[in-house]
PDB file of N, CA and C in Angstrom:
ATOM      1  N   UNK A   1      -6.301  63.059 102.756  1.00  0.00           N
ATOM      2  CA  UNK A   1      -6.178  63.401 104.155  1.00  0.00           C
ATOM      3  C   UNK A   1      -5.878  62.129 104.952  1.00  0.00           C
ATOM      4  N   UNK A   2      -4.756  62.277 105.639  1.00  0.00           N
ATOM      5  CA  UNK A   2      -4.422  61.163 106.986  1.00  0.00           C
ATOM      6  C   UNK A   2      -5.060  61.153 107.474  1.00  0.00           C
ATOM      7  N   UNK A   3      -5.801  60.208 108.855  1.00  0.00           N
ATOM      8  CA  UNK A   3      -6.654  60.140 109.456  1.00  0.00           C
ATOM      9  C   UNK A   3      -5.977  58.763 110.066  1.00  0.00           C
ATOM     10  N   UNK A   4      -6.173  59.119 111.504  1.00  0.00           N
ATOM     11  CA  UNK A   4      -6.686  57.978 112.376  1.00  0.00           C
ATOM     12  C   UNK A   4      -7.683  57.162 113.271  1.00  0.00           C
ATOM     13  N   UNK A   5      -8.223  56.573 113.310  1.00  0.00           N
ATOM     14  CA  UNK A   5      -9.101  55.987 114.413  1.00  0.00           C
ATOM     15  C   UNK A   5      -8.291  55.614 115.594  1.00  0.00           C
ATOM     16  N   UNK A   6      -8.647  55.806 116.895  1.00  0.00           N
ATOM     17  CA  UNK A   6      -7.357  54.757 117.835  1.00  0.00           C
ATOM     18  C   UNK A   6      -8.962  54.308 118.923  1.00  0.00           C
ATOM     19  N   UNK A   7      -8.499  53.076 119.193  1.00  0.00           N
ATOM     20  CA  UNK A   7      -9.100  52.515 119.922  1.00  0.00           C
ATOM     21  C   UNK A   7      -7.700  51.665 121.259  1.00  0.00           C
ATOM     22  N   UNK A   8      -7.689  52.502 122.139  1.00  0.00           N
ATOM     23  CA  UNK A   8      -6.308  52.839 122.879  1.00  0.00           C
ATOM     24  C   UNK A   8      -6.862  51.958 124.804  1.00  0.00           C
ATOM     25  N   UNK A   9      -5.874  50.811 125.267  1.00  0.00           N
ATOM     26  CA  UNK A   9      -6.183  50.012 126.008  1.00  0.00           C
ATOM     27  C   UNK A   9      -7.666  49.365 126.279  1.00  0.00           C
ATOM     28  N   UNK A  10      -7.772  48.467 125.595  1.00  0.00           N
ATOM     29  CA  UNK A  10      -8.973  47.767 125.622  1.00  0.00           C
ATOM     30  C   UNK A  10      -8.860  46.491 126.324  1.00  0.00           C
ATOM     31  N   UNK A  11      -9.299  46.217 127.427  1.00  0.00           N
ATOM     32  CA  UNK A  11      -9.076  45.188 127.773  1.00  0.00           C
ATOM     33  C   UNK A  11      -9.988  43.933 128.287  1.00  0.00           C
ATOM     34  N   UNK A  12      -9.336  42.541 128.026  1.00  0.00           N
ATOM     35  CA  UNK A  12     -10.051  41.546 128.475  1.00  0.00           C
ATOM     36  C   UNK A  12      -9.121  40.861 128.569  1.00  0.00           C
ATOM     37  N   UNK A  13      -9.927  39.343 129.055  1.00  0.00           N
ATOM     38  CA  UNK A  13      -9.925  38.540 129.905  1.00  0.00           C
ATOM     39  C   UNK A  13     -10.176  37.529 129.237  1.00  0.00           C
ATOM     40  N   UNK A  14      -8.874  36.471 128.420  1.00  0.00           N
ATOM     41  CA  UNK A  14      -8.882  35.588 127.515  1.00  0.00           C
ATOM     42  C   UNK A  14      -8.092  34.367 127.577  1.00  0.00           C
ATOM     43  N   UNK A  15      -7.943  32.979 126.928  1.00  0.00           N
ATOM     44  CA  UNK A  15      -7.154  32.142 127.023  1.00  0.00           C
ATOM     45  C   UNK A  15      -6.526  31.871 126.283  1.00  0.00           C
ATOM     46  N   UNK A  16      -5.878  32.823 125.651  1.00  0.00           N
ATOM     47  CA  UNK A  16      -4.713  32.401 124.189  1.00  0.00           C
ATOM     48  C   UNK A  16      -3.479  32.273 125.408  1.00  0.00           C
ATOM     49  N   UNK A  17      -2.631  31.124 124.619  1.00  0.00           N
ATOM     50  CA  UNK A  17      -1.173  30.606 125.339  1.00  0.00           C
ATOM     51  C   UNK A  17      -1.510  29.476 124.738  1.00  0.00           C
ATOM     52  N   UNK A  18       0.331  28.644 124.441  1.00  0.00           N
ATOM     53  CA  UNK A  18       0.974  27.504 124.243  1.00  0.00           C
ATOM     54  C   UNK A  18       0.657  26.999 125.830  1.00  0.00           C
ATOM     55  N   UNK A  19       0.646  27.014 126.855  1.00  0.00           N
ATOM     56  CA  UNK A  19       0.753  26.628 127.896  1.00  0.00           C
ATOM     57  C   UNK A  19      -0.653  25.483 127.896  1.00  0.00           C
ATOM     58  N   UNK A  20      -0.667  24.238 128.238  1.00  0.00           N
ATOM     59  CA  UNK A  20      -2.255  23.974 129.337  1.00  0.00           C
ATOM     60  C   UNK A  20      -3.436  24.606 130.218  1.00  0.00           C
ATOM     61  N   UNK A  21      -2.364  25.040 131.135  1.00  0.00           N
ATOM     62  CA  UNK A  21      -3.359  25.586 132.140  1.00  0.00           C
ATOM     63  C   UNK A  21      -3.314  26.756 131.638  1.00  0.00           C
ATOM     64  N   UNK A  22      -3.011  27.746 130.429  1.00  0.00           N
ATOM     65  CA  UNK A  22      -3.785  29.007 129.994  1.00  0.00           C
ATOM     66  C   UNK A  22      -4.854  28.903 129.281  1.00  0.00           C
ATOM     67  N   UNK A  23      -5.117  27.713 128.640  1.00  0.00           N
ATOM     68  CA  UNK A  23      -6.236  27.429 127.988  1.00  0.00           C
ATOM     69  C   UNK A  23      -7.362  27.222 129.613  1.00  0.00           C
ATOM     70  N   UNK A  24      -6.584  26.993 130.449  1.00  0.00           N
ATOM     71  CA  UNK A  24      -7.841  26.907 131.699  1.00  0.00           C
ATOM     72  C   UNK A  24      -7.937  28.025 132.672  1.00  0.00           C
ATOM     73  N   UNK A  25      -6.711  28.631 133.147  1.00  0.00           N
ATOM     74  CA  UNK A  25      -6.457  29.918 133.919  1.00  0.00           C
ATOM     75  C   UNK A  25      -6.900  30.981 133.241  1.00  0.00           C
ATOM     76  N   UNK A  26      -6.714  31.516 131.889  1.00  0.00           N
ATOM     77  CA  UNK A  26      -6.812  32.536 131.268  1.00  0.00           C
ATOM     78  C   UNK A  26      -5.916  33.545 132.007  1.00  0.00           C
ATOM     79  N   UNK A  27      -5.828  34.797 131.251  1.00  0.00           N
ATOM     80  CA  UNK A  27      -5.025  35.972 131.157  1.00  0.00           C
ATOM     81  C   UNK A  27      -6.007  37.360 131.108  1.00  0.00           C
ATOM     82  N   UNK A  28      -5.137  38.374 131.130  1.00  0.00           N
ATOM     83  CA  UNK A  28      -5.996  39.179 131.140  1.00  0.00           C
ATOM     84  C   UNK A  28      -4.725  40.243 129.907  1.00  0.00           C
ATOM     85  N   UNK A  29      -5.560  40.781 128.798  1.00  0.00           N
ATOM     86  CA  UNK A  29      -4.915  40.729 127.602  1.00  0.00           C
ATOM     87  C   UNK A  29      -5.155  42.733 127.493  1.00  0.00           C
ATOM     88  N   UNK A  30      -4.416  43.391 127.085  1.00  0.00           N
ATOM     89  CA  UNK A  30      -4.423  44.751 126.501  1.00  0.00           C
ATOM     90  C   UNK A  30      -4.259  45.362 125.136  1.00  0.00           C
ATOM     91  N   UNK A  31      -5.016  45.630 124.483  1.00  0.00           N
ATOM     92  CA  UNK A  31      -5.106  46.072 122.975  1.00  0.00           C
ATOM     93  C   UNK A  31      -5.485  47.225 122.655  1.00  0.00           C
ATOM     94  N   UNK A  32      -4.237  47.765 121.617  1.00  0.00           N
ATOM     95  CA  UNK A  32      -4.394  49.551 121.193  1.00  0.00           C
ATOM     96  C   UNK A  32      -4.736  49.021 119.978  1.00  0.00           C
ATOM     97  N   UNK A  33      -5.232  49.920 119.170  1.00  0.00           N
ATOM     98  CA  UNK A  33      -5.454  49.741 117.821  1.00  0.00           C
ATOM     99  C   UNK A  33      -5.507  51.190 117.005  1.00  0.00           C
ATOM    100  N   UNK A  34      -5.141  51.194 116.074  1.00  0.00           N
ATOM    101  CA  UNK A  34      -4.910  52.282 115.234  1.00  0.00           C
ATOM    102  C   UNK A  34      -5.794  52.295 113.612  1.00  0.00           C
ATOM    103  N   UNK A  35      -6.350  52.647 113.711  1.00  0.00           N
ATOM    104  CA  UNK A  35      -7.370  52.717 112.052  1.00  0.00           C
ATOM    105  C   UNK A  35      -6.787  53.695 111.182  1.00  0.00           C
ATOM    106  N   UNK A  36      -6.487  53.534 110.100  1.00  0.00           N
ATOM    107  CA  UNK A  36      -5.927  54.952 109.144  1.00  0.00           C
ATOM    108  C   UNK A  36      -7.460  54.764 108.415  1.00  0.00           C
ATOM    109  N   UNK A  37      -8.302  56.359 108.457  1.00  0.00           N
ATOM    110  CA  UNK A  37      -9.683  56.293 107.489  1.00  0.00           C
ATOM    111  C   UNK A  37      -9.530  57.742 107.050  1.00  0.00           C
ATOM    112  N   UNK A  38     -10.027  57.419 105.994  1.00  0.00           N
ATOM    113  CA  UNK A  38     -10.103  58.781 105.832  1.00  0.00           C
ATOM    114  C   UNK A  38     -11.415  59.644 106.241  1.00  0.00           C
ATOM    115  N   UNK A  39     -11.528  60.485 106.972  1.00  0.00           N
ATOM    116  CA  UNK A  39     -12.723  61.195 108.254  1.00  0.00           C
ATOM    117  C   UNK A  39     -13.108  62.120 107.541  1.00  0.00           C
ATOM    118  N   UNK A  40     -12.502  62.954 106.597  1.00  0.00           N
ATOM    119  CA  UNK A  40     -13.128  64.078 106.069  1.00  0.00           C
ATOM    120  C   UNK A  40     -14.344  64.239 105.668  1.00  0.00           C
ATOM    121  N   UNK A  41     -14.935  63.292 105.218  1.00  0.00           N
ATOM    122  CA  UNK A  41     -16.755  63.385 105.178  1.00  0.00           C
ATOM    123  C   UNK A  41     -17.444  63.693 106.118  1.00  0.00           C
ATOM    124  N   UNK A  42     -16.896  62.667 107.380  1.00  0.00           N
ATOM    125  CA  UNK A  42     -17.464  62.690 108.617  1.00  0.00           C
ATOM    126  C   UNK A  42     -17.131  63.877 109.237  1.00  0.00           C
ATOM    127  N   UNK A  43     -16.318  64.812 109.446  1.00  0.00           N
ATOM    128  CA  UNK A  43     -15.929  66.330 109.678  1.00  0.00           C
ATOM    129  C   UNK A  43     -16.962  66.939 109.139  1.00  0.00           C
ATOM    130  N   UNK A  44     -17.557  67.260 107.920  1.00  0.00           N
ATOM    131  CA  UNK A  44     -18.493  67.860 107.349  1.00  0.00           C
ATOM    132  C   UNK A  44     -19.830  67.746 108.070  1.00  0.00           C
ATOM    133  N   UNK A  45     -20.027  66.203 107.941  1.00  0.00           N
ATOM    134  CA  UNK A  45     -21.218  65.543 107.909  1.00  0.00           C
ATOM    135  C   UNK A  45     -21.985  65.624 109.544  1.00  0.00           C
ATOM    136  N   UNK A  46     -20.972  64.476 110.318  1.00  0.00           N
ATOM    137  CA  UNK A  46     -21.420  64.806 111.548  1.00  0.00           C
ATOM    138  C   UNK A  46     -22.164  63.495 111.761  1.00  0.00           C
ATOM    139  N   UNK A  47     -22.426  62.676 111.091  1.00  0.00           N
ATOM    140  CA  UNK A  47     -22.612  61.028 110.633  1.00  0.00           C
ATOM    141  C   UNK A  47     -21.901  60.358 111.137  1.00  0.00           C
ATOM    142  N   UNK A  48     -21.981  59.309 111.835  1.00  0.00           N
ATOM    143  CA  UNK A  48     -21.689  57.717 112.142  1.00  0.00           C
ATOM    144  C   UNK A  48     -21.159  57.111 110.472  1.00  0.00           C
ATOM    145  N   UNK A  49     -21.879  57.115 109.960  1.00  0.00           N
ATOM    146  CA  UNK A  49     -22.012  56.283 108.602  1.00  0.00           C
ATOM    147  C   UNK A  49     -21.121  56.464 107.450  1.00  0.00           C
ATOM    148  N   UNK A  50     -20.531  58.095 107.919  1.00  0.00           N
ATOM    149  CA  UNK A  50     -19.535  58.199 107.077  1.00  0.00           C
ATOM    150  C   UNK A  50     -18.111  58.136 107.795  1.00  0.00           C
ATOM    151  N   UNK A  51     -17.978  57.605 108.731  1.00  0.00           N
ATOM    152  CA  UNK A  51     -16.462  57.066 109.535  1.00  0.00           C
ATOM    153  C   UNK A  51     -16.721  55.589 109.412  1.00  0.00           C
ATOM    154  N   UNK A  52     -15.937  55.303 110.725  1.00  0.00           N
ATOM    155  CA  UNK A  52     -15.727  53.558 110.786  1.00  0.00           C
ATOM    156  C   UNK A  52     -16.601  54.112 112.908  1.00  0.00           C
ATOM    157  N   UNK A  53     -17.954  53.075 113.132  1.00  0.00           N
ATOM    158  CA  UNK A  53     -18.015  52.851 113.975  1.00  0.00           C
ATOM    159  C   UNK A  53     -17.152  51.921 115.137  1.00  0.00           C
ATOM    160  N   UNK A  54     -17.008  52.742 115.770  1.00  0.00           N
ATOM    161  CA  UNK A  54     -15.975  52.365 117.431  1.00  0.00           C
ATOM    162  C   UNK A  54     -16.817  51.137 117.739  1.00  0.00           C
ATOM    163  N   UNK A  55     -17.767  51.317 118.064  1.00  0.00           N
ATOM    164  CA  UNK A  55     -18.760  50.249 118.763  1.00  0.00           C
ATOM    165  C   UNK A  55     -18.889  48.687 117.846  1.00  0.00           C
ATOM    166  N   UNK A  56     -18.700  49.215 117.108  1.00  0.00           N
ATOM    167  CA  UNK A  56     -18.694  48.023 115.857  1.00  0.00           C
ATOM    168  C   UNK A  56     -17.068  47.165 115.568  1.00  0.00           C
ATOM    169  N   UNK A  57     -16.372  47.950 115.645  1.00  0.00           N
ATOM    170  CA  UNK A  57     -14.837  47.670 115.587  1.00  0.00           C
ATOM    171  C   UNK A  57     -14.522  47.129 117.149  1.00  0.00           C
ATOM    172  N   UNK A  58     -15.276  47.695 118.177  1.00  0.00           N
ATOM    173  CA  UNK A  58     -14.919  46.500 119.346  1.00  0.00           C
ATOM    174  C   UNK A  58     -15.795  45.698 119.548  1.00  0.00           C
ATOM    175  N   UNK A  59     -16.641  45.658 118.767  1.00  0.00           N
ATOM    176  CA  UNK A  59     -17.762  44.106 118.613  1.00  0.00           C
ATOM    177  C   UNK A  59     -16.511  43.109 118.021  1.00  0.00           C
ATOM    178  N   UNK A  60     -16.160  43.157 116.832  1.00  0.00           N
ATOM    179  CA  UNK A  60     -15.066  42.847 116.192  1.00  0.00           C
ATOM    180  C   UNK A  60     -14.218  41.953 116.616  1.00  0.00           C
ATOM    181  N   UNK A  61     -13.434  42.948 117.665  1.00  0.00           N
ATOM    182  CA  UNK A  61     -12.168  42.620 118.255  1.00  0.00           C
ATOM    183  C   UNK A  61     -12.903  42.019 119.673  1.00  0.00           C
ATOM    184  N   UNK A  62     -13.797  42.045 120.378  1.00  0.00           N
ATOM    185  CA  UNK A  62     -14.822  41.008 121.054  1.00  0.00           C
ATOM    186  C   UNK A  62     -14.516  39.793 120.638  1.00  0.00           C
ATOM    187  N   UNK A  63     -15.367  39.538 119.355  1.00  0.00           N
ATOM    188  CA  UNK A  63     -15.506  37.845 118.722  1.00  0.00           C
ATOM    189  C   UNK A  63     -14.458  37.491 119.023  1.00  0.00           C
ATOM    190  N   UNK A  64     -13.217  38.125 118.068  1.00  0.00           N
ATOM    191  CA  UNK A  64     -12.029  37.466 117.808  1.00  0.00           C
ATOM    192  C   UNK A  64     -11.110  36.947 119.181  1.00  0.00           C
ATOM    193  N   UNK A  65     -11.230  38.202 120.121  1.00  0.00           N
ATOM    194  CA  UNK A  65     -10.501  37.536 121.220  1.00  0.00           C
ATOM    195  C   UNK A  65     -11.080  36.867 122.079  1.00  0.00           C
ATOM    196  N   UNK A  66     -12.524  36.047 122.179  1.00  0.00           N
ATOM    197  CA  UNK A  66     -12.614  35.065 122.737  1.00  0.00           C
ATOM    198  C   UNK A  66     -12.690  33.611 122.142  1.00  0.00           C
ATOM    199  N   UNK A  67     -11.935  34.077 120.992  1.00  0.00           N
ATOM    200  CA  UNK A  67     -11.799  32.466 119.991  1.00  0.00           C
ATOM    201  C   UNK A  67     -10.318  32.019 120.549  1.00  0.00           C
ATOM    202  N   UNK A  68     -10.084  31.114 120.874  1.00  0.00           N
ATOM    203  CA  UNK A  68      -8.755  30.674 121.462  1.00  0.00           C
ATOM    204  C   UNK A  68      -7.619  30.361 120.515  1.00  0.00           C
ATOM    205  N   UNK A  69      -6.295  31.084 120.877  1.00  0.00           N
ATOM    206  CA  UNK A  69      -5.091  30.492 119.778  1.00  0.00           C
ATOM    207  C   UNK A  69      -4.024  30.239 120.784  1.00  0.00           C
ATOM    208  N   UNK A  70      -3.098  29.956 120.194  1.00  0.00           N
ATOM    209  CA  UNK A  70      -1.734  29.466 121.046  1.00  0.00           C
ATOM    210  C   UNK A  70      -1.436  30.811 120.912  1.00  0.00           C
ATOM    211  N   UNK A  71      -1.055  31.520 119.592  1.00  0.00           N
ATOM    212  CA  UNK A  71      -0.176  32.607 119.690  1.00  0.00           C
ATOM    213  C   UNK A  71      -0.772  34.166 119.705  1.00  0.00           C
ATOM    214  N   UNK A  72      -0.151  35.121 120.309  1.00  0.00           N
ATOM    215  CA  UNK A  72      -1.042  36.502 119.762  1.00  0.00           C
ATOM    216  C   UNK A  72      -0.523  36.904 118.444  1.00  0.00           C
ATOM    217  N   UNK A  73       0.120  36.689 117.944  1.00  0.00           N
ATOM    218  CA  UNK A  73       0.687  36.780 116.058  1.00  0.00           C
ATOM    219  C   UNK A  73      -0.850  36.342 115.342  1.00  0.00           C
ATOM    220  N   UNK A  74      -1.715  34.925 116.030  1.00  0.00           N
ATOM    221  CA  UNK A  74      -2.228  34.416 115.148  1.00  0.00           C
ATOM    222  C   UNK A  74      -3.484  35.710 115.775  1.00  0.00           C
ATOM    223  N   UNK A  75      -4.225  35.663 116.727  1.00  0.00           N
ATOM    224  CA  UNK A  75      -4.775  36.475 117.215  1.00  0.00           C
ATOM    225  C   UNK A  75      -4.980  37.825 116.811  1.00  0.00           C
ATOM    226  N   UNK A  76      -4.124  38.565 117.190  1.00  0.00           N
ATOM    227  CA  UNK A  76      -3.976  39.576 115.811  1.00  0.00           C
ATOM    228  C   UNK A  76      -4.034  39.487 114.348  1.00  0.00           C
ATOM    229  N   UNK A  77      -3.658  39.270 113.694  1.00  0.00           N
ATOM    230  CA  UNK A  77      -3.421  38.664 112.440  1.00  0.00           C
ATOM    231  C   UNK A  77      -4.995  38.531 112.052  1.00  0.00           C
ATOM    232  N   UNK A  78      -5.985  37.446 112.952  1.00  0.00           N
ATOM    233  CA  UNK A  78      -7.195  37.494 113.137  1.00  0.00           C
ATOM    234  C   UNK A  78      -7.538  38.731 112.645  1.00  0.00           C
ATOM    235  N   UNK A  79      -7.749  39.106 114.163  1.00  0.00           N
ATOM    236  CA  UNK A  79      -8.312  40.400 114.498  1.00  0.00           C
ATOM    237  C   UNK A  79      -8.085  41.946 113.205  1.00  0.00           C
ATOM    238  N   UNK A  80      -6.869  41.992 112.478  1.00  0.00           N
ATOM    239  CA  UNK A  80      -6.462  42.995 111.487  1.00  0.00           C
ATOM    240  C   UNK A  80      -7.258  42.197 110.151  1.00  0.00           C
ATOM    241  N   UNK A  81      -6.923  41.096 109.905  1.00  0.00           N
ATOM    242  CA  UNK A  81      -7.539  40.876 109.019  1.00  0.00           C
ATOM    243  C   UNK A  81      -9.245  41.209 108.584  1.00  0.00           C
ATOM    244  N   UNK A  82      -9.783  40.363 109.672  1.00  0.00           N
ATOM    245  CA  UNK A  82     -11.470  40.566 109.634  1.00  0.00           C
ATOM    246  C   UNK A  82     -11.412  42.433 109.560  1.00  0.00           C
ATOM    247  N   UNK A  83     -10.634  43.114 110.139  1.00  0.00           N
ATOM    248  CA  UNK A  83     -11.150  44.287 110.209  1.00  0.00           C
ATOM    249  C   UNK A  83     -10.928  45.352 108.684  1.00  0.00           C
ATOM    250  N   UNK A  84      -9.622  44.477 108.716  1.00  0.00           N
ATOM    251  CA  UNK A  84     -10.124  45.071 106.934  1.00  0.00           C
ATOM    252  C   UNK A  84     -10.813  44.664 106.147  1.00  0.00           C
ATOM    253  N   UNK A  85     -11.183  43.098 106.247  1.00  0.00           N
ATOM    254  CA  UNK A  85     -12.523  43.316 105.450  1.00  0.00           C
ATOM    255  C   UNK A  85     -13.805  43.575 105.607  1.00  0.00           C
ATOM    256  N   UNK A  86     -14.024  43.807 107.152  1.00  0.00           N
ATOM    257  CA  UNK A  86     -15.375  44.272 107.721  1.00  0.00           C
ATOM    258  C   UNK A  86     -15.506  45.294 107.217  1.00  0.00           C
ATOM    259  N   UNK A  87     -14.908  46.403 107.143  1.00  0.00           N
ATOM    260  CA  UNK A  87     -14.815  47.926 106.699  1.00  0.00           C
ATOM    261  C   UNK A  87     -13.999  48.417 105.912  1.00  0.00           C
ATOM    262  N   UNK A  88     -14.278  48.438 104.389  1.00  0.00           N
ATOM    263  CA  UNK A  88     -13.398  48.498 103.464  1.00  0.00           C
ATOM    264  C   UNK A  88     -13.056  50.303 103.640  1.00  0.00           C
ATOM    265  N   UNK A  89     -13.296  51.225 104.319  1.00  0.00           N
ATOM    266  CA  UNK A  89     -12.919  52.282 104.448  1.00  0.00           C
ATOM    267  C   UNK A  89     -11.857  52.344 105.205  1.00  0.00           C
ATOM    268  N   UNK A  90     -11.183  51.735 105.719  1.00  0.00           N
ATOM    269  CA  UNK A  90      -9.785  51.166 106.841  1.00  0.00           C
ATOM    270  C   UNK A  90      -8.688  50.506 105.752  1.00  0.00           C
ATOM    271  N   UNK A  91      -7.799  51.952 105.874  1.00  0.00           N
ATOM    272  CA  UNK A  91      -6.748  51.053 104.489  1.00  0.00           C
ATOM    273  C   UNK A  91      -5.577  50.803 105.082  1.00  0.00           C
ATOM    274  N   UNK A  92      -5.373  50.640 106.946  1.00  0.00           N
ATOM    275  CA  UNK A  92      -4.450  49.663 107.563  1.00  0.00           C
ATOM    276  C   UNK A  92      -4.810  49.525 109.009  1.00  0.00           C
ATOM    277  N   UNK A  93      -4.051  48.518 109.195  1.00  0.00           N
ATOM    278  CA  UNK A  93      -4.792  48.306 110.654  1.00  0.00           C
ATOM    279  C   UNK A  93      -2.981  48.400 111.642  1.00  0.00           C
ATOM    280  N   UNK A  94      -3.175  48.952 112.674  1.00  0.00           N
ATOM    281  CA  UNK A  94      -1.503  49.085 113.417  1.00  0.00           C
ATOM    282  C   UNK A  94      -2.337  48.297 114.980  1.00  0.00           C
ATOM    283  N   UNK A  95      -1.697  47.139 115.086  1.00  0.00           N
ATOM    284  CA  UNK A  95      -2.360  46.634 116.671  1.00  0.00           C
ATOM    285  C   UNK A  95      -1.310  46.105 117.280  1.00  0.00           C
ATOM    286  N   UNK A  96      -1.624  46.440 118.757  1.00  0.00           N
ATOM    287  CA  UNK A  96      -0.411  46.229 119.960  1.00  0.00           C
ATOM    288  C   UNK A  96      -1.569  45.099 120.530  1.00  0.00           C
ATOM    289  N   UNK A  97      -0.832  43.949 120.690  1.00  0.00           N
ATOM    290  CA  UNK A  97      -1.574  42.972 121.383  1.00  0.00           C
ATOM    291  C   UNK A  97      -0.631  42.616 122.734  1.00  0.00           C
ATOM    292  N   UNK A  98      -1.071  42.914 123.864  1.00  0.00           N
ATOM    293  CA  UNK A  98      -0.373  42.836 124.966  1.00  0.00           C
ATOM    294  C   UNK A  98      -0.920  41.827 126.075  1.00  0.00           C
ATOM    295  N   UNK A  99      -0.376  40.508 126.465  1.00  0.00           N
ATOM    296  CA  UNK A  99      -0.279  39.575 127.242  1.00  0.00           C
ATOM    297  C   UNK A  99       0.050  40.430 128.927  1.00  0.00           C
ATOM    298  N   UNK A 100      -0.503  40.553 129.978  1.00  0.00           N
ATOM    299  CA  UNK A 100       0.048  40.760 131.114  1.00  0.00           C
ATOM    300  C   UNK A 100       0.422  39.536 132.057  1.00  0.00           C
ATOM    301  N   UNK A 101       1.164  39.674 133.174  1.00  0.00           N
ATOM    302  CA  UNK A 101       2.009  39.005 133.316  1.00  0.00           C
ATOM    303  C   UNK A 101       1.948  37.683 132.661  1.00  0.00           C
ATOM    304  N   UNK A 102       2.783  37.563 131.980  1.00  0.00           N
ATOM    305  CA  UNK A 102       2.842  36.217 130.821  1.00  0.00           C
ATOM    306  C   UNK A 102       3.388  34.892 131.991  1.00  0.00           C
ATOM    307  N   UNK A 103       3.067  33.593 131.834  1.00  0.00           N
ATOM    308  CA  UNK A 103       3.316  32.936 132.743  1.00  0.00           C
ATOM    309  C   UNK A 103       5.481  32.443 132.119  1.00  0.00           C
ATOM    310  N   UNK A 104       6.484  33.142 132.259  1.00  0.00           N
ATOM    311  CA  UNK A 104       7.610  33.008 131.531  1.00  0.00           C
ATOM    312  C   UNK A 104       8.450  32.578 132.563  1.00  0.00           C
ATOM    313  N   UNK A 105       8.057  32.600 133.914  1.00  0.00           N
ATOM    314  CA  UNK A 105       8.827  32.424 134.956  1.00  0.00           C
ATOM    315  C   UNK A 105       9.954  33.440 135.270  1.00  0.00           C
ATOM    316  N   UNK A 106       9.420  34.222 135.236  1.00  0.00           N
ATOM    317  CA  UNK A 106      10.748  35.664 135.158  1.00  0.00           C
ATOM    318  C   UNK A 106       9.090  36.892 135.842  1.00  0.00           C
ATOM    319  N   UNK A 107       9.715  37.605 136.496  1.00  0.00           N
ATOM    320  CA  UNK A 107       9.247  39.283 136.776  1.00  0.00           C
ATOM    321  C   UNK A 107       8.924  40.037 135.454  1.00  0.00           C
ATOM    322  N   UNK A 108       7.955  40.010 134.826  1.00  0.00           N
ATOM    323  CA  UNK A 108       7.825  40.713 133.695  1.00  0.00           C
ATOM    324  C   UNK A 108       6.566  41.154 133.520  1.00  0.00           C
ATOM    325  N   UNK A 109       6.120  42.430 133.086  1.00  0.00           N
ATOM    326  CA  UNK A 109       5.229  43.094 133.265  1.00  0.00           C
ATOM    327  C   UNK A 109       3.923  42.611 132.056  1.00  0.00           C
ATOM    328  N   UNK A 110       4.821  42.732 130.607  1.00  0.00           N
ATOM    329  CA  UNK A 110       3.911  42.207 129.645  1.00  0.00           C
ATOM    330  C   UNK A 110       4.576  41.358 128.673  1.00  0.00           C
ATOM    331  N   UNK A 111       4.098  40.762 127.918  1.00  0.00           N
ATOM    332  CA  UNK A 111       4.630  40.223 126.347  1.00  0.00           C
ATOM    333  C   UNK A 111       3.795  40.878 125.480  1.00  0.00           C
ATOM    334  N   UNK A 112       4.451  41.175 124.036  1.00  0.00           N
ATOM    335  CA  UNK A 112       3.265  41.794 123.130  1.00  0.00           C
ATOM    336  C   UNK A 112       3.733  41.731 121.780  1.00  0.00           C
ATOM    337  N   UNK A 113       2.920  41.960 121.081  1.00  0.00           N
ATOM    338  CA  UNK A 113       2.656  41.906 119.415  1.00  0.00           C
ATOM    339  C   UNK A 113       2.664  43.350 118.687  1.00  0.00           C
ATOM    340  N   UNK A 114       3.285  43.425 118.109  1.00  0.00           N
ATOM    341  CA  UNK A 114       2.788  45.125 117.698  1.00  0.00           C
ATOM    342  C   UNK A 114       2.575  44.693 116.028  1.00  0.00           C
ATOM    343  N   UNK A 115       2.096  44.503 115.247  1.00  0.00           N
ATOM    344  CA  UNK A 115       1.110  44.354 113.751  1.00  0.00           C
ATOM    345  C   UNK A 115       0.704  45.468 113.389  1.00  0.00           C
ATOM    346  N   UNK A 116       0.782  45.966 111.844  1.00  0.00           N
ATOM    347  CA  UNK A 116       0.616  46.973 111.192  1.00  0.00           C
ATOM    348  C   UNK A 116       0.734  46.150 109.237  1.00  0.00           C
ATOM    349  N   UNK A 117      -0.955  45.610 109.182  1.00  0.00           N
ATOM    350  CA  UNK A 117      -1.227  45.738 107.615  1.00  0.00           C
ATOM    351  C   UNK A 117      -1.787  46.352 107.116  1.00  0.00           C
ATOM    352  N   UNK A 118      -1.709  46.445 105.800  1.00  0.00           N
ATOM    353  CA  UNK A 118      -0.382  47.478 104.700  1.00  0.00           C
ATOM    354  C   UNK A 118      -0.675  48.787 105.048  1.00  0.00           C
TER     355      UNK A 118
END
């Protein structure tokens, strides 16, 4: 059985950027995330224990995005990684990592990452 988790606009307030003053200004950052699990236990069951906890998966993605990187590639990358091995019941991770207004010198709404391992 397919199955998804989505954990859909999550947002904070972080300092990833190549720039100087983003390591001091910070940004304010938007993240979807997509879990493939398989739920069918948890359908039966009615258990926490047999899915992947939400609350736990944005503890997760918490840590990771207040650790500072230049890039959101590395950030993500982070963030998918630890999560597959936090919860070996998650057999891919699909994440949109979205920068709002990025400092690019242009009118632009977002920059973003879209990641999907295996």
């Amino acid at each position: 059985m397919k199955s998804e988790i989505i954990l859909k606009g999550i947002h904070f307030y972080a300092y990833h950027g190549l720039l100087p003053q983003e390591a001091v200004v910070g940004n304010e950052y938007v993240i979807t995330i997509m879990l493939s699990v398989d739920i069918s236990k948890a359908m039966q069951t009615d258990d926490v224990h047999d899915t992947v906890n939400y609350a736990e998966v944005y503890q997760v993605v918490k840590t990771e995005m207040q650790q500072r990187s230049n890039l959101l590639e590395h950030v993500a990358g982070r963030i998918a990684h630890r999560l597959l091995h936090d919860f070996p019941t998650i057999t891919s991770v699909d994440i949109q990592l979205e920068k709002l207004n990025p400092p690019l010198g242009a009118a632009i709404n977002s920059s973003a990452i879209h990641l999907v391992l295996p």
